[in-house]
PDB file of N, CA and C in Angstrom:
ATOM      1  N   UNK A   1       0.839  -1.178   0.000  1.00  0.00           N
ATOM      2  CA  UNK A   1       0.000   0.000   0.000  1.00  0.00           C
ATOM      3  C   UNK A   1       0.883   1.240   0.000  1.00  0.00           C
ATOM      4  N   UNK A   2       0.576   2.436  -0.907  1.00  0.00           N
ATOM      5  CA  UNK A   2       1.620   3.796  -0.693  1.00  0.00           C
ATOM      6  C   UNK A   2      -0.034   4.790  -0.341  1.00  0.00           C
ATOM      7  N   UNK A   3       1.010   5.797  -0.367  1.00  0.00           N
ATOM      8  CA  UNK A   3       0.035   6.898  -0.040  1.00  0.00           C
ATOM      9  C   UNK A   3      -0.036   7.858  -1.417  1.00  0.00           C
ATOM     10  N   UNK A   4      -1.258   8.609  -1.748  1.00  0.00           N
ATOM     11  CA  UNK A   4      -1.027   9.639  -2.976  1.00  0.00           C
ATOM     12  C   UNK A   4      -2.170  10.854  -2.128  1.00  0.00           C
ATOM     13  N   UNK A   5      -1.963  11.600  -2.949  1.00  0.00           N
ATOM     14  CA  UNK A   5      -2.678  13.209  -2.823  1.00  0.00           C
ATOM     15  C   UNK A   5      -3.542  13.355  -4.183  1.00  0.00           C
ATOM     16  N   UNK A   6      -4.261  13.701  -3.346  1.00  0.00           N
ATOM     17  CA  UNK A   6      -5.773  13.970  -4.446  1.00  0.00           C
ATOM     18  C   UNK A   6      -6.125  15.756  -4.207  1.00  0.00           C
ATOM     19  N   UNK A   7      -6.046  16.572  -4.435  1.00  0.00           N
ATOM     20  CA  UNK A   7      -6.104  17.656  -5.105  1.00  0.00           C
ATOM     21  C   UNK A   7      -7.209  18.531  -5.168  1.00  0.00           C
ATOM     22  N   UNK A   8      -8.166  19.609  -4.745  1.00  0.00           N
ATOM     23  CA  UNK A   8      -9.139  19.841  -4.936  1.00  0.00           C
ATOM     24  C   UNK A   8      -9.308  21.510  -4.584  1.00  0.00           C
ATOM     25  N   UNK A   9     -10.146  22.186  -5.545  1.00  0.00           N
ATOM     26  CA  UNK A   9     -10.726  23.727  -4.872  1.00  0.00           C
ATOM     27  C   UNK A   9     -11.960  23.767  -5.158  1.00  0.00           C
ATOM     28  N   UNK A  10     -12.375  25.059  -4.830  1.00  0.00           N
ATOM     29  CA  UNK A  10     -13.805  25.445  -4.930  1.00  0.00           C
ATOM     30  C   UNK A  10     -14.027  26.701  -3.948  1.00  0.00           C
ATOM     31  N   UNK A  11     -14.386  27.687  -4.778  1.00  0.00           N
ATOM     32  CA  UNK A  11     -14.906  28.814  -4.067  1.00  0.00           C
ATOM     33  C   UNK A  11     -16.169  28.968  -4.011  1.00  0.00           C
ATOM     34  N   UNK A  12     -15.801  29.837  -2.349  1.00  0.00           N
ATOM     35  CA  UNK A  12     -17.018  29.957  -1.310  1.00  0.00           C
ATOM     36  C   UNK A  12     -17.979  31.528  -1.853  1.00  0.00           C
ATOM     37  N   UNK A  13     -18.818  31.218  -1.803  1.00  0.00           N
ATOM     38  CA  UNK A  13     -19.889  32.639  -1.911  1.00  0.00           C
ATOM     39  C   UNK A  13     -19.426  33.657  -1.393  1.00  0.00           C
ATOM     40  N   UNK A  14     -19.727  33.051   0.180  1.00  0.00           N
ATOM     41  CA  UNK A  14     -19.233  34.624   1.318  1.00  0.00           C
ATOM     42  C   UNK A  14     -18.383  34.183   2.155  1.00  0.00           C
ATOM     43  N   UNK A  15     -17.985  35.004   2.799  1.00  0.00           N
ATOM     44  CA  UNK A  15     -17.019  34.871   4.154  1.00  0.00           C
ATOM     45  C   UNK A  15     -17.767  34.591   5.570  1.00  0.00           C
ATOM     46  N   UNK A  16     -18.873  33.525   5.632  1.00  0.00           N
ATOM     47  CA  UNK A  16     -19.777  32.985   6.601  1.00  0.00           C
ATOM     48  C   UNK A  16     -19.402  31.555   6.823  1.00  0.00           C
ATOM     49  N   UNK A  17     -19.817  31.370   8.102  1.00  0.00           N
ATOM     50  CA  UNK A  17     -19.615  30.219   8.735  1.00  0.00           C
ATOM     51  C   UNK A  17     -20.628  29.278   7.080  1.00  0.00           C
ATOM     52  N   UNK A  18     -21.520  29.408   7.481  1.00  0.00           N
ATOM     53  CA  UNK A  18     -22.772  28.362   6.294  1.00  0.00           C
ATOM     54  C   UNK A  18     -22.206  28.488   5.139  1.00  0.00           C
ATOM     55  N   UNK A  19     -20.817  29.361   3.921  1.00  0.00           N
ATOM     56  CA  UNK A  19     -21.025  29.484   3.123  1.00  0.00           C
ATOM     57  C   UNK A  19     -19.639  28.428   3.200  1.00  0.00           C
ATOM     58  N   UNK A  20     -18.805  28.597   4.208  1.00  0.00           N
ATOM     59  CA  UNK A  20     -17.568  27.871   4.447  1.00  0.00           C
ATOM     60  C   UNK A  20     -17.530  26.498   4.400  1.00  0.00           C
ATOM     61  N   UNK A  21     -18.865  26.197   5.654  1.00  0.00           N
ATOM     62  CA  UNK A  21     -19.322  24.467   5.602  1.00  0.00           C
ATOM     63  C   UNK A  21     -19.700  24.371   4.698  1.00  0.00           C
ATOM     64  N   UNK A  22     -21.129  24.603   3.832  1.00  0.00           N
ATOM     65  CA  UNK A  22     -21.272  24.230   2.441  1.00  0.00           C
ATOM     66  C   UNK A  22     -20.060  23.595   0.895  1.00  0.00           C
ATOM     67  N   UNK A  23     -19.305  24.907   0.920  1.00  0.00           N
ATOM     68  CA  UNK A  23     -18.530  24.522   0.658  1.00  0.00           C
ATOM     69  C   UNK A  23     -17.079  23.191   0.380  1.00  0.00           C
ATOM     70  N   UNK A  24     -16.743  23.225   1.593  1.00  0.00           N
ATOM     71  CA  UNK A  24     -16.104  22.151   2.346  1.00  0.00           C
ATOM     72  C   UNK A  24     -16.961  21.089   1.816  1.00  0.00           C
ATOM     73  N   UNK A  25     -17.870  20.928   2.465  1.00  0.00           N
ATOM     74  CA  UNK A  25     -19.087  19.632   2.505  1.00  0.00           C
ATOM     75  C   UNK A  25     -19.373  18.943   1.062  1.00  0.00           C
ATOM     76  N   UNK A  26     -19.313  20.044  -0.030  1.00  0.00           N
ATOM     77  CA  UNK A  26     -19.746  19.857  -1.547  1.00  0.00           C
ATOM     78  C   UNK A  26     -18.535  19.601  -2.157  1.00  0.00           C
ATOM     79  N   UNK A  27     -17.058  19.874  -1.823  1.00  0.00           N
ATOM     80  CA  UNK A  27     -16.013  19.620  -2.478  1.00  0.00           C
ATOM     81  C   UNK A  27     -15.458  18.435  -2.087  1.00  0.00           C
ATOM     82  N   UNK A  28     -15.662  17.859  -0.195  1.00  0.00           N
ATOM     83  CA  UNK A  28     -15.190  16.564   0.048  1.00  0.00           C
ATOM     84  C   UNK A  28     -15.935  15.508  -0.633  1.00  0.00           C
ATOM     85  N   UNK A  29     -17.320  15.707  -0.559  1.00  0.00           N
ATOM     86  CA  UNK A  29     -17.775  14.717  -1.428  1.00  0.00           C
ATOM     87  C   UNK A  29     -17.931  14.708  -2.551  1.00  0.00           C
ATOM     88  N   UNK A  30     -17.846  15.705  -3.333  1.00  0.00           N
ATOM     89  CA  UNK A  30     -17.396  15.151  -4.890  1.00  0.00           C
ATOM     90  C   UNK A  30     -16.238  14.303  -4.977  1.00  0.00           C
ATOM     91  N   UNK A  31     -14.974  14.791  -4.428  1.00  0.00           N
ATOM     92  CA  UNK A  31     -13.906  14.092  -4.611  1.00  0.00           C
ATOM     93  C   UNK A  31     -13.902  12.528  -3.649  1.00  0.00           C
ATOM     94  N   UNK A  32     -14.596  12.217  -2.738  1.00  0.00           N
ATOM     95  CA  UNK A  32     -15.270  11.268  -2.366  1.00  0.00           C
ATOM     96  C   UNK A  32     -15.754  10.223  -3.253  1.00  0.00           C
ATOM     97  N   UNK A  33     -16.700  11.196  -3.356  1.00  0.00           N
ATOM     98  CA  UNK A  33     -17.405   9.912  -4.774  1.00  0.00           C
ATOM     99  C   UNK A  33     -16.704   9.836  -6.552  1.00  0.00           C
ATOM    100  N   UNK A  34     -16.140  10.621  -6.941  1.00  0.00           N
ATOM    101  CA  UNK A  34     -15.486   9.957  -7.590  1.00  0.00           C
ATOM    102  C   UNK A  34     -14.168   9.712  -8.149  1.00  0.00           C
ATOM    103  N   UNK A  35     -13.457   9.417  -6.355  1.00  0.00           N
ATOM    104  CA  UNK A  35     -12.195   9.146  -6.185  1.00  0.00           C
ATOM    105  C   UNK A  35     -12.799   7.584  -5.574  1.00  0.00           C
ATOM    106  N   UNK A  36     -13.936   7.290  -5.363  1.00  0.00           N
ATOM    107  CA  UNK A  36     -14.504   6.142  -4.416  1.00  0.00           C
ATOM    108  C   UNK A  36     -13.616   5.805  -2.977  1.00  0.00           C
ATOM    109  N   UNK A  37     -13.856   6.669  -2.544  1.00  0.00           N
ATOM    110  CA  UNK A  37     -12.578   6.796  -1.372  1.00  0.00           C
ATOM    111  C   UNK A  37     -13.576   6.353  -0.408  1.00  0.00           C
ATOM    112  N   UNK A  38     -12.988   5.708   0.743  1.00  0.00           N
ATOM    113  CA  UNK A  38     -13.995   5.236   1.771  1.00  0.00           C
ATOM    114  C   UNK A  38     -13.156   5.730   2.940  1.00  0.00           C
ATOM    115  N   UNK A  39     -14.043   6.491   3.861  1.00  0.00           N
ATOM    116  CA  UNK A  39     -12.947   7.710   5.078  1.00  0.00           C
ATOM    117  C   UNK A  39     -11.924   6.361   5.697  1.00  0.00           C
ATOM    118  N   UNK A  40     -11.879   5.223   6.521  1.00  0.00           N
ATOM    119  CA  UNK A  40     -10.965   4.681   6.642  1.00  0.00           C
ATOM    120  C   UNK A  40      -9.777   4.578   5.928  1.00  0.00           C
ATOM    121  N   UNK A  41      -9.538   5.090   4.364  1.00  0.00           N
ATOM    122  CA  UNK A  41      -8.275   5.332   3.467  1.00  0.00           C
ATOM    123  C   UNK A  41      -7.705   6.206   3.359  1.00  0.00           C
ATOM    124  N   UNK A  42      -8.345   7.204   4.422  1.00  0.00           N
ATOM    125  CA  UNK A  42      -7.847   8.935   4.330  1.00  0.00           C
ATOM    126  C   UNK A  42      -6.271   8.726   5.749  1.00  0.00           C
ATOM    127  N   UNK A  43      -5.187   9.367   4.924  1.00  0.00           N
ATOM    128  CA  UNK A  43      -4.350   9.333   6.344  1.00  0.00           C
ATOM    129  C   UNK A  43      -4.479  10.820   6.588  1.00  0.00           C
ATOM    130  N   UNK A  44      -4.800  11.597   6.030  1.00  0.00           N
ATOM    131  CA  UNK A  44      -4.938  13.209   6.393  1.00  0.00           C
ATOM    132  C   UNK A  44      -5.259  13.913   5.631  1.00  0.00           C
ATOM    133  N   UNK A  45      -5.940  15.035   5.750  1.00  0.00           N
ATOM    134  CA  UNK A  45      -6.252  16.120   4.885  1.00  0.00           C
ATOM    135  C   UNK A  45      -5.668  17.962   5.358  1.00  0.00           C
ATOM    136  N   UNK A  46      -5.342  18.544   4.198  1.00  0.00           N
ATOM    137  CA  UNK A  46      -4.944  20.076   4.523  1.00  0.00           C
ATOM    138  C   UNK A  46      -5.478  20.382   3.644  1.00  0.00           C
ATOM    139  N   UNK A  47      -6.064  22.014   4.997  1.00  0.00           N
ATOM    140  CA  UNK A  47      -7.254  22.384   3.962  1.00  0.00           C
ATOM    141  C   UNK A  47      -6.262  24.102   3.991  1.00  0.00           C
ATOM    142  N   UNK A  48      -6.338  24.573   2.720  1.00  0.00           N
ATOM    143  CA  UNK A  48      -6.366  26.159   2.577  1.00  0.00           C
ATOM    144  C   UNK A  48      -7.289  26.933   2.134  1.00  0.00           C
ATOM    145  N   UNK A  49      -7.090  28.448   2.561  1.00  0.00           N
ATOM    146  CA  UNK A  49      -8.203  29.479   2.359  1.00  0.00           C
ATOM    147  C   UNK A  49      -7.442  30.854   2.034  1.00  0.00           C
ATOM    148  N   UNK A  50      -8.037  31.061   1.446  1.00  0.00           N
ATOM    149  CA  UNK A  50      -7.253  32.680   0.662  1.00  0.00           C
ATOM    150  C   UNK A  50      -7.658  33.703   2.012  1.00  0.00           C
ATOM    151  N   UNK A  51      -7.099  34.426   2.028  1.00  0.00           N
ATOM    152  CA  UNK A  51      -6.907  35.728   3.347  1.00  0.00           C
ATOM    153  C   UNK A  51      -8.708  35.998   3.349  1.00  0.00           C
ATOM    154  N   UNK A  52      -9.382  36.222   2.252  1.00  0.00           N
ATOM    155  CA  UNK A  52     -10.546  36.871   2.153  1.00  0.00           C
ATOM    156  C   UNK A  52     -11.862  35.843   3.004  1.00  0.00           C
ATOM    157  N   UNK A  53     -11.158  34.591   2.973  1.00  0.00           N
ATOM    158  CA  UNK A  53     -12.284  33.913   4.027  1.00  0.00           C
ATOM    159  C   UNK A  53     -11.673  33.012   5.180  1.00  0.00           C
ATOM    160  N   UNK A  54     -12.239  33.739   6.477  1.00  0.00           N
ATOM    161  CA  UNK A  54     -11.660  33.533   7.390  1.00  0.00           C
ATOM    162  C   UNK A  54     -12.684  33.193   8.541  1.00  0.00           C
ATOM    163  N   UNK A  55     -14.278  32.936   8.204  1.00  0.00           N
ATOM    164  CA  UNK A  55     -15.004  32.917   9.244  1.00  0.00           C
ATOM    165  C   UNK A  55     -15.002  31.809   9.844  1.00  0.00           C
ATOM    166  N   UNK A  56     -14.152  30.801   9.626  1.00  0.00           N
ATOM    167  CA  UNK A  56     -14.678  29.062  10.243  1.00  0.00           C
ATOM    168  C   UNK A  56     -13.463  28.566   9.246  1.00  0.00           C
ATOM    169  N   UNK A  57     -13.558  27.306  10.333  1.00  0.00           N
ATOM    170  CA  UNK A  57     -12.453  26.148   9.474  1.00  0.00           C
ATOM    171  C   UNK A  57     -13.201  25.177   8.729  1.00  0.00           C
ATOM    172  N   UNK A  58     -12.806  24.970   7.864  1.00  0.00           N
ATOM    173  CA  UNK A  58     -13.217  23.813   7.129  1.00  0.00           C
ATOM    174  C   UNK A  58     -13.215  22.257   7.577  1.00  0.00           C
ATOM    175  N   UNK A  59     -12.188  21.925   8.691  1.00  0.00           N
ATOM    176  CA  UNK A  59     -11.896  20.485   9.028  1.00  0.00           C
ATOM    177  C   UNK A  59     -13.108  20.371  10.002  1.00  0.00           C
ATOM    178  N   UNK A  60     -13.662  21.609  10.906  1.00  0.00           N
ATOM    179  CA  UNK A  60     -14.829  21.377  11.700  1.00  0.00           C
ATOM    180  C   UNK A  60     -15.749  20.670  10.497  1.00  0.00           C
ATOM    181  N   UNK A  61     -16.297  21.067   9.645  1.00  0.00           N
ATOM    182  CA  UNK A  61     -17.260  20.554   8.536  1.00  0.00           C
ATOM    183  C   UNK A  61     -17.211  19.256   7.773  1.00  0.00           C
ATOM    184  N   UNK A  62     -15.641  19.159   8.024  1.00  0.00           N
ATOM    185  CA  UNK A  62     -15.252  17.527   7.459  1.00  0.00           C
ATOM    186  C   UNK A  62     -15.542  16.503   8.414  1.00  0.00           C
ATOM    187  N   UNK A  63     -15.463  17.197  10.280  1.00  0.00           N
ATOM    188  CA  UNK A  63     -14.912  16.050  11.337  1.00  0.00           C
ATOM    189  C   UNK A  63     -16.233  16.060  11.575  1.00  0.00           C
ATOM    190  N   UNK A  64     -17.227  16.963  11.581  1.00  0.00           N
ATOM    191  CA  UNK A  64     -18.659  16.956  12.593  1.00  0.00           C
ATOM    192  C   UNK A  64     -19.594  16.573  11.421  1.00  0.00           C
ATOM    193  N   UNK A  65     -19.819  16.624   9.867  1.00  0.00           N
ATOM    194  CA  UNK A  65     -20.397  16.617   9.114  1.00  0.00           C
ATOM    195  C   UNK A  65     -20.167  15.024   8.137  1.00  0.00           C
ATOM    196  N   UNK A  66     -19.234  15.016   7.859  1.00  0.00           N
ATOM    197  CA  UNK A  66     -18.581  13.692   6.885  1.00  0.00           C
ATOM    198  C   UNK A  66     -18.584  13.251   8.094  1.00  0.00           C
ATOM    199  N   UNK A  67     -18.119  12.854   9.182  1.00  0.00           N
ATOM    200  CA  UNK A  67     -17.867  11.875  10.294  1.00  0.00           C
ATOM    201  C   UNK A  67     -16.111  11.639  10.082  1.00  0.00           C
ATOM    202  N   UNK A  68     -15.583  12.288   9.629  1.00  0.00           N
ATOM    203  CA  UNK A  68     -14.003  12.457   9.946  1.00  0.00           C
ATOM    204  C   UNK A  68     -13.669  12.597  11.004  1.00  0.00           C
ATOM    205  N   UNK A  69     -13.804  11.678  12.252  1.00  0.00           N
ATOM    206  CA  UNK A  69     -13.484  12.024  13.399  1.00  0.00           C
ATOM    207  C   UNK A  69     -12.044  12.046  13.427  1.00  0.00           C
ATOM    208  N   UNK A  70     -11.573  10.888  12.964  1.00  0.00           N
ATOM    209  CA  UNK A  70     -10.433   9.951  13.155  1.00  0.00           C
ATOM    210  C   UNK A  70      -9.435  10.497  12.251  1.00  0.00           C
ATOM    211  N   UNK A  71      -9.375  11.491  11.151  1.00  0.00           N
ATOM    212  CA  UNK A  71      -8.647  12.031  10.350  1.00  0.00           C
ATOM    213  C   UNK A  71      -7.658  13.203  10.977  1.00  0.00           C
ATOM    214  N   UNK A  72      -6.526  13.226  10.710  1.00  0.00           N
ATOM    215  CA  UNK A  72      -5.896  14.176  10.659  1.00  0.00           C
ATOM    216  C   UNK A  72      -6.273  15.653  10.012  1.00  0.00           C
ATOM    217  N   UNK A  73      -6.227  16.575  10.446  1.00  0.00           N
ATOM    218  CA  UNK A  73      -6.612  17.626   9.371  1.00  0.00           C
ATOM    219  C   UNK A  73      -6.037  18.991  10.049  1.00  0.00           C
ATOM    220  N   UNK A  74      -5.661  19.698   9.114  1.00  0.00           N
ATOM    221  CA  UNK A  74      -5.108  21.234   9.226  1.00  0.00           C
ATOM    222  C   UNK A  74      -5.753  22.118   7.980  1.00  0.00           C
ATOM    223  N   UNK A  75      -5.536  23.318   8.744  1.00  0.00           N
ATOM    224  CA  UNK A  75      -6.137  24.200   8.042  1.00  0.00           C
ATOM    225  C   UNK A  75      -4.769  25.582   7.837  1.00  0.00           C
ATOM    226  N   UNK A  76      -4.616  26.342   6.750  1.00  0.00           N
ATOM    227  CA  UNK A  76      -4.061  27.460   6.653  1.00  0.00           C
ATOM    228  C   UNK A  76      -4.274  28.121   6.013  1.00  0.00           C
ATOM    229  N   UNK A  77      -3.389  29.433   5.910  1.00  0.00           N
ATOM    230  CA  UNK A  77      -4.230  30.116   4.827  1.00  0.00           C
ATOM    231  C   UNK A  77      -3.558  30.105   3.415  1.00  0.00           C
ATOM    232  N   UNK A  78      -3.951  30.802   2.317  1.00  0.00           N
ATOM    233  CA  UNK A  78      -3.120  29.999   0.883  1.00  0.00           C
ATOM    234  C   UNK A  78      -2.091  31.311   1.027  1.00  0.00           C
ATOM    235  N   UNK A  79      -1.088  31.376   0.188  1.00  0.00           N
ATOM    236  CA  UNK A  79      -0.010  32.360   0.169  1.00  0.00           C
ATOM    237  C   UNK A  79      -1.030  33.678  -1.159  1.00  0.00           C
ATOM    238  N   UNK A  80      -0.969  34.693  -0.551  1.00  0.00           N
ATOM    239  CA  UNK A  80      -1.689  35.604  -0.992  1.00  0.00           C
ATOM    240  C   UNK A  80      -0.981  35.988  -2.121  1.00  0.00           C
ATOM    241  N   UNK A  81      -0.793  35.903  -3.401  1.00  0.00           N
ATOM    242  CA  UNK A  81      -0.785  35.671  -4.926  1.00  0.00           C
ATOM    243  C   UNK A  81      -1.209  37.120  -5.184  1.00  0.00           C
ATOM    244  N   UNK A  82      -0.727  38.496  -5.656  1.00  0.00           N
ATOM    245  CA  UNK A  82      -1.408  39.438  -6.835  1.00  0.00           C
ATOM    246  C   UNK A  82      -2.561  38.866  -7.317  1.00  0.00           C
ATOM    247  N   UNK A  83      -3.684  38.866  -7.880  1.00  0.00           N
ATOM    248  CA  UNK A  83      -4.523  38.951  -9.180  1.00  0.00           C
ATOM    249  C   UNK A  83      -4.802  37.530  -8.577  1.00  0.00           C
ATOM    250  N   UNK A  84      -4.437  36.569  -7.750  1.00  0.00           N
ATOM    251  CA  UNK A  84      -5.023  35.121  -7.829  1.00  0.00           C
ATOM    252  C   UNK A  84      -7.048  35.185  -7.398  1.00  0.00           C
ATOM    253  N   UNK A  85      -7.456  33.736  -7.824  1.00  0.00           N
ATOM    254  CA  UNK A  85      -8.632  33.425  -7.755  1.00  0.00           C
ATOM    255  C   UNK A  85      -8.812  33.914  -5.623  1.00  0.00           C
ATOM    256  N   UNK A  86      -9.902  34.674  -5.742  1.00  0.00           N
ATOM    257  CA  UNK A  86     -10.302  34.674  -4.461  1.00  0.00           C
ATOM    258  C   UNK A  86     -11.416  33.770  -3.717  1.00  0.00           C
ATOM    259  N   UNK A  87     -11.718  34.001  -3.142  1.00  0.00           N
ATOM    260  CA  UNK A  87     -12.399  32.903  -2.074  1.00  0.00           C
ATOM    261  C   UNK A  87     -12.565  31.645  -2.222  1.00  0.00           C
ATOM    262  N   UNK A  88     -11.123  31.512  -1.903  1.00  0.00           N
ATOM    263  CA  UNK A  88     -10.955  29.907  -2.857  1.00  0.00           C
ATOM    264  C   UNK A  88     -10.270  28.821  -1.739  1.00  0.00           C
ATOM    265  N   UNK A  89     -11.207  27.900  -1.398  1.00  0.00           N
ATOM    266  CA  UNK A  89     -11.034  27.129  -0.590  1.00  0.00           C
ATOM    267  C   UNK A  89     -10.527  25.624  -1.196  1.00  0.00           C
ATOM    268  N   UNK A  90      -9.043  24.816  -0.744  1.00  0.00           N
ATOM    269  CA  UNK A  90      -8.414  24.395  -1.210  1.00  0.00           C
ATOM    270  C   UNK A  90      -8.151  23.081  -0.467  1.00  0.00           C
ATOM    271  N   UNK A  91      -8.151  21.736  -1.030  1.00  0.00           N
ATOM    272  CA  UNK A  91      -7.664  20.731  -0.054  1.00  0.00           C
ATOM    273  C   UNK A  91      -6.698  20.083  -0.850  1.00  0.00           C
ATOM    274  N   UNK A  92      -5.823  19.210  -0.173  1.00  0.00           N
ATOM    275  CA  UNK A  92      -4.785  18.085  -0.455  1.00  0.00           C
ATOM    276  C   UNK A  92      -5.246  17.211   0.344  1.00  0.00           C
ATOM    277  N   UNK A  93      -6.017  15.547  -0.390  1.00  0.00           N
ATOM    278  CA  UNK A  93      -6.157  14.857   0.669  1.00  0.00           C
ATOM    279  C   UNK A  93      -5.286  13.798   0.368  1.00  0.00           C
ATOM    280  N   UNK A  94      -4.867  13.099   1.421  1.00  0.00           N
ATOM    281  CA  UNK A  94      -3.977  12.136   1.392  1.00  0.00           C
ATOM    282  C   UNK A  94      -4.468  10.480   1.302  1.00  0.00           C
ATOM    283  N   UNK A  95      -4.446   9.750   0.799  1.00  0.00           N
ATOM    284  CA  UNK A  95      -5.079   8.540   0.837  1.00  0.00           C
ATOM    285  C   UNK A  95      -4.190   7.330   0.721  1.00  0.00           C
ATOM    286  N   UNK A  96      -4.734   6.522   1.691  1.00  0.00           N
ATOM    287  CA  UNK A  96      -3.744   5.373   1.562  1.00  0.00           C
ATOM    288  C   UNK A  96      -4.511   4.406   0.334  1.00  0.00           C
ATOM    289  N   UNK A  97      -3.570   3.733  -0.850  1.00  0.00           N
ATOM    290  CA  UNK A  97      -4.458   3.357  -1.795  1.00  0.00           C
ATOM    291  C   UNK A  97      -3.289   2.483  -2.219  1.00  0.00           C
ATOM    292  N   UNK A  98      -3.754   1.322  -3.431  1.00  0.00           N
ATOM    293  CA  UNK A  98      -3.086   0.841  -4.137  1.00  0.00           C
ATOM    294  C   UNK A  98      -1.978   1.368  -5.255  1.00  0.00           C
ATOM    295  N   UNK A  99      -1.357   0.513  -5.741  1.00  0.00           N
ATOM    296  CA  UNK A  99      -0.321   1.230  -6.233  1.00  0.00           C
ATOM    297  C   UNK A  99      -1.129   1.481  -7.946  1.00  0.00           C
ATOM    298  N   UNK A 100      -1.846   1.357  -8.234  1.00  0.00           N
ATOM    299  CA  UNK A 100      -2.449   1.485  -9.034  1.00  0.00           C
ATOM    300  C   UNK A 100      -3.332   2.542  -9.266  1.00  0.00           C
ATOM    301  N   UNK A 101      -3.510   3.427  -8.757  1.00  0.00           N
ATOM    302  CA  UNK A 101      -4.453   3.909  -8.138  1.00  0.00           C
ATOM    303  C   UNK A 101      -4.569   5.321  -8.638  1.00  0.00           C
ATOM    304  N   UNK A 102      -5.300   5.739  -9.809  1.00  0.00           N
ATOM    305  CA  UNK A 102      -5.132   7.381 -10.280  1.00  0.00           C
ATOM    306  C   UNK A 102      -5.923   8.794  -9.610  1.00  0.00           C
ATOM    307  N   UNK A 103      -5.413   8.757  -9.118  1.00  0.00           N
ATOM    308  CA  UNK A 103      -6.615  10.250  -8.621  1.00  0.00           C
ATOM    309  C   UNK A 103      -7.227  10.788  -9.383  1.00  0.00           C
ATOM    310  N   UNK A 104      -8.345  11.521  -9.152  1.00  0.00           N
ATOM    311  CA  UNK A 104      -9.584  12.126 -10.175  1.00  0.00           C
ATOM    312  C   UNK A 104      -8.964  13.979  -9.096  1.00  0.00           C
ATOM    313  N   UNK A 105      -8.720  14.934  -9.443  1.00  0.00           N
ATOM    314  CA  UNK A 105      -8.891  15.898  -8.895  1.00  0.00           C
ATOM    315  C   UNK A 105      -9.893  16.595  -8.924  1.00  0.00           C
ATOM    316  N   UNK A 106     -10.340  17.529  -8.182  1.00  0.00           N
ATOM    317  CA  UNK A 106     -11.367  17.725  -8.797  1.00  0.00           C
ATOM    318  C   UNK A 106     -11.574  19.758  -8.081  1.00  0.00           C
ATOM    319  N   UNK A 107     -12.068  20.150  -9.141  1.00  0.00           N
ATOM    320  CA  UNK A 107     -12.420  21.785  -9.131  1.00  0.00           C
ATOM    321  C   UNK A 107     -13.837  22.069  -9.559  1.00  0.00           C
ATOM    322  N   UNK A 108     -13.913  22.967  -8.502  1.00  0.00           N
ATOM    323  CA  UNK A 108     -15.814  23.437  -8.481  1.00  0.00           C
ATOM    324  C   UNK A 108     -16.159  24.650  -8.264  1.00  0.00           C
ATOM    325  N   UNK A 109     -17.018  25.191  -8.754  1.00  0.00           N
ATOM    326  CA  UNK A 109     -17.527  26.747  -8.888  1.00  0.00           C
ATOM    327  C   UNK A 109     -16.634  28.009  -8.982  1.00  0.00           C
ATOM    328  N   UNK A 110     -16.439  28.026 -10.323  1.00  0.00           N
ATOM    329  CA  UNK A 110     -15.142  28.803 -10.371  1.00  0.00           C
ATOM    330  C   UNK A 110     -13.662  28.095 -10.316  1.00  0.00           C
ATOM    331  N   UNK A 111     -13.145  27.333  -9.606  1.00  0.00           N
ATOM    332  CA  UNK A 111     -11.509  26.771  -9.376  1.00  0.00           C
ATOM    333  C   UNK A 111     -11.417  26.205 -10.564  1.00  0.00           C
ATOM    334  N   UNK A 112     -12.759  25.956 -11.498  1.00  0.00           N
ATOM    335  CA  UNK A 112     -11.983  25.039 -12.359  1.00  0.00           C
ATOM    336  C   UNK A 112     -10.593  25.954 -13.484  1.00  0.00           C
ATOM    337  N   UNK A 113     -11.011  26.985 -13.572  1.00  0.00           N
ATOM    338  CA  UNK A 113      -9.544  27.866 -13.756  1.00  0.00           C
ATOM    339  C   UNK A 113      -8.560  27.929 -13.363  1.00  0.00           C
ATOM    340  N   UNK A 114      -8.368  27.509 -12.362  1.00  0.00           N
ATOM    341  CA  UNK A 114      -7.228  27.102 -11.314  1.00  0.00           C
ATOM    342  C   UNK A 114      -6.420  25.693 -12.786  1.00  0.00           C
ATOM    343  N   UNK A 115      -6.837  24.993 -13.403  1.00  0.00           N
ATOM    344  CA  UNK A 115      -6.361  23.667 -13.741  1.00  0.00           C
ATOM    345  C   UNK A 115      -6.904  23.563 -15.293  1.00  0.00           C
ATOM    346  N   UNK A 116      -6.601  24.919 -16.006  1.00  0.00           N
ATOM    347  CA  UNK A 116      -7.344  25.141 -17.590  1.00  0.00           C
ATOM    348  C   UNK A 116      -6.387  24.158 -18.698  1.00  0.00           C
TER     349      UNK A 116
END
């Protein structure tokens, strides 16, 4: 078994707790379902956020919402870029998987510019 990183953004509406969880919530499980990841294969996740949203963490929404109790998770903020995409909430998740094993990344509402 190795480990790989699966890849993901998606920007948030507003700078609110509800727009933060939403968020979070709609980007883990896309890449969830079609990475077919089952949370026991996760060894950790890091989550980033551009300076402009700062109301709530995202790993609260992964650990109390997905049931990620048992996951590792951090949060920071992204390195503030000139002209970059704003309210753009960002993960690297880590998965323990076969050696075979391709990641699907995945970008949502807006990020998909992030990966043109």
């Amino acid at each position: 078994m190795i480990t790989k990183g699966i890849r993901g953004a998606i920007t948030v509406e507003e700078n609110t707790s509800e727009a933060i969880g939403a968020a979070t919530i709609k980007l883990l499980t896309e890449i969830m379902n079609r990475n077919k990841i089952e949370i026991d294969s996760i060894s950790h996740a890091i989550f980033t956020l551009t300076k402009d949203l700062n109301a709530d963490f995202p790993a609260k929404y992964a650990r109390i919402n997905l049931k990620w109790k048992d996951v590792p998770m951090m949060c920071f903020n992204e390195l503030d870029v000139p002209n970059s995409l704003e309210k753009c909430l960002r993960v690297l998740l880590v998965i323990n998987c076969g050696e075979g094993f391709m990641p699907e990344f995945v970008y949502l509402d807006g990020a998909e510019k992030l990966r043109k």
